[in-house]
Protein backbone atom coordinates (compact mmCIF):
# COMPACT_ATOMS: atom_id res chain seq x y z
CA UNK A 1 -54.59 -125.63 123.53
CA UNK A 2 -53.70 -121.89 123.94
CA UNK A 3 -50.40 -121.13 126.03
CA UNK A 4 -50.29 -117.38 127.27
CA UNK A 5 -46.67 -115.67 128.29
CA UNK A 6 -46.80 -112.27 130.06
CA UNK A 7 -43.99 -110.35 130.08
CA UNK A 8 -42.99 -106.61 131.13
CA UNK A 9 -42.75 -106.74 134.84
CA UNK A 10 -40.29 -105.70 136.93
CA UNK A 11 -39.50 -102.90 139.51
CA UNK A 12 -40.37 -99.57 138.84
CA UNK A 13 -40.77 -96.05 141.06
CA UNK A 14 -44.04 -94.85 142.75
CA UNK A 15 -45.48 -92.79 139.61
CA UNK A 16 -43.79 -94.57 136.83
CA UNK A 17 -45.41 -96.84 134.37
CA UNK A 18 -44.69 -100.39 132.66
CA UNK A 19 -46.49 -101.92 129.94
CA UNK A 20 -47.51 -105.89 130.23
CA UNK A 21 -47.49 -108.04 127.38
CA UNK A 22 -49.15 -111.21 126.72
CA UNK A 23 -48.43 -113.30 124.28
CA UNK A 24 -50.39 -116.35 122.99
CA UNK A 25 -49.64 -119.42 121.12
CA UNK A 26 -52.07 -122.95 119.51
CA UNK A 27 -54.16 -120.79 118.35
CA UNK A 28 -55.48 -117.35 117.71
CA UNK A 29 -57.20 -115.91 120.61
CA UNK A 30 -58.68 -113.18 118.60
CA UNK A 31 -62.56 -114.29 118.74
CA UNK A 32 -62.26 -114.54 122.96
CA UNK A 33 -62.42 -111.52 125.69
CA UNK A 34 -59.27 -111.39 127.42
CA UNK A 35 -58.35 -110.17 130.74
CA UNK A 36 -55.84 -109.06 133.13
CA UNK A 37 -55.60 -110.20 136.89
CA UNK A 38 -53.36 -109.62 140.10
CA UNK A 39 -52.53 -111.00 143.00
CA UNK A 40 -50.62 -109.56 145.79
CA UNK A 41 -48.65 -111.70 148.48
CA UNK A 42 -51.21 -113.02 151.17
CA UNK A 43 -54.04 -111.66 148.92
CA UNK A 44 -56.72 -113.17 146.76
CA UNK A 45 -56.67 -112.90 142.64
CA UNK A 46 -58.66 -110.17 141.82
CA UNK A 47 -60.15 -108.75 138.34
CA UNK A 48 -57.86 -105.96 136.72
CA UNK A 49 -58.98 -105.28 133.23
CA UNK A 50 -60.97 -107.09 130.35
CA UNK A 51 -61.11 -106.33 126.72
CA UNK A 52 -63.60 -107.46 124.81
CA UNK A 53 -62.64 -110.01 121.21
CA UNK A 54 -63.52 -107.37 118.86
CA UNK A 55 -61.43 -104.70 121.02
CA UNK A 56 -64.55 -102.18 121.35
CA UNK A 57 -65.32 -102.41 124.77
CA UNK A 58 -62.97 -102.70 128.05
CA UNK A 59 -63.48 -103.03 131.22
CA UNK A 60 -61.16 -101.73 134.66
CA UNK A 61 -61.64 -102.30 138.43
CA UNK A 62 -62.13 -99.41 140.07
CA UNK A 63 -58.53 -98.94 141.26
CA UNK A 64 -56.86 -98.57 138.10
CA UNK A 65 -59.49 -96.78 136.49
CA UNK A 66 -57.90 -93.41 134.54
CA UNK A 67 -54.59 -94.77 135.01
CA UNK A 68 -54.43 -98.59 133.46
CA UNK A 69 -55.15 -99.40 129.62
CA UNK A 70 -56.03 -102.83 128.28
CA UNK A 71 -55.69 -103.09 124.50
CA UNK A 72 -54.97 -105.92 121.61
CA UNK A 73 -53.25 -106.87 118.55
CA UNK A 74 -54.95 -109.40 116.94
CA UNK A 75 -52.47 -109.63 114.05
CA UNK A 76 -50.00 -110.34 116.86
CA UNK A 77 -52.21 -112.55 119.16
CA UNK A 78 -51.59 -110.01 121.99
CA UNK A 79 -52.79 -108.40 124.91
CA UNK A 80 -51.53 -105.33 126.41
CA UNK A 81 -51.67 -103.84 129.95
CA UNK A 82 -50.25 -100.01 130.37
CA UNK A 83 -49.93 -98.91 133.77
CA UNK A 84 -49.14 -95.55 134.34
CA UNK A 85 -49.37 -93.85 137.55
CA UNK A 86 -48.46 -96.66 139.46
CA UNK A 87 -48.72 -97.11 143.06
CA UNK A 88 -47.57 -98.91 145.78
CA UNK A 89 -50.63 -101.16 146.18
CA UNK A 90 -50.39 -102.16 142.55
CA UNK A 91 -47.98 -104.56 143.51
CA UNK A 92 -48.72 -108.48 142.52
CA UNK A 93 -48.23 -110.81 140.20
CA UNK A 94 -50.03 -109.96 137.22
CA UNK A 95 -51.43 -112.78 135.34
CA UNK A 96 -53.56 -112.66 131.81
CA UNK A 97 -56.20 -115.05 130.89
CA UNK A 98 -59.11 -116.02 128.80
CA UNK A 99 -61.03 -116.79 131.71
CA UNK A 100 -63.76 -118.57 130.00
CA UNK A 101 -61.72 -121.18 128.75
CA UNK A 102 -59.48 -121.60 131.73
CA UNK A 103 -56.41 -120.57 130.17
CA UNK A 104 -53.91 -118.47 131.65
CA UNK A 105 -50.19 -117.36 131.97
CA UNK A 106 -47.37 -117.87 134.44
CA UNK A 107 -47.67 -114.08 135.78
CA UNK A 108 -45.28 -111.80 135.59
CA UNK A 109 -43.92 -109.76 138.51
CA UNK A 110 -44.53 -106.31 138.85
CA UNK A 111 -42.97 -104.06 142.28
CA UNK A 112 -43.98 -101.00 142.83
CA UNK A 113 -41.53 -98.74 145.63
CA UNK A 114 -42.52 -96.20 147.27
C-alpha cells in the first residue's frame, strides 16, 4: 500500500507562486506516472498535470500551461507541483495521485486572492 502526503498549500497573492509537494510512503512509486489534480468548491476534480515514471514526458491542462511545472525525485519518492503565476481561478484543493492504482493524498489547500 502506497500513502501519498501533499504539502505546500496555503494563501498566496494573485501573481505569486507556491510549490506542492508530495510525498509517498510503502513503497517506491518511482516505476508509476504520477499526477496532480484540483478541485474547487462546488466544482468537479479535474486533471492538472502528469509526469510520466521515468520523468521524460509531462503533461498540463490547458490552464496552467507556461505557468505550472510537474517534476520528480525518485531518490526522494516525490512529486512536485510549481505554480507560478497564479490566479484566482487556481483555487482548490490540490490532490496528487497515481491514478492507475487508485491511490491518492488528502489534498492540500491552496487560495489564491485577488
Amino acid at each position: 500500500q502506497v500513502q501519498l502526503v501533499e504539502s505546500g498549500g496555503g494563501l498566496v497573492q494573485a501573481g505569486g507562486s507556491l510549490r506542492l509537494s508530495c510525498a509517498a510512503s510503502g513503497r517506491t512509486v518511482s516505476t508509476y506516472p504520477m499526477g496532480w489534480f484540483r478541485q474547487a468548491p462546488g466544482k468537479e476534480r479535474e486533471f492538472v498535470a502528469a509526469i510520466s515514471s521515468g520523468g521524460d514526458n509531462t503533461y498540463y491542462t490547458d490552464s496552467v500551461k507556461g505557468r505550472f511545472t510537474i517534476s520528480r525525485d525518485s531518490a526522494k519518492n516525490t512529486v512536485y507541483l510549481q505554480m507560478n503565476s497564479l490566479k484566482p481561478e487556481d483555487t482548490a484543493v490540490y490532490y496528487c495521485a497515481v491514478q492507475s492504482r487508485g491511490y491518492w493524498g488528502q489534498g492540500t489547500q491552496v487560495t489564491v486572492s485577488s
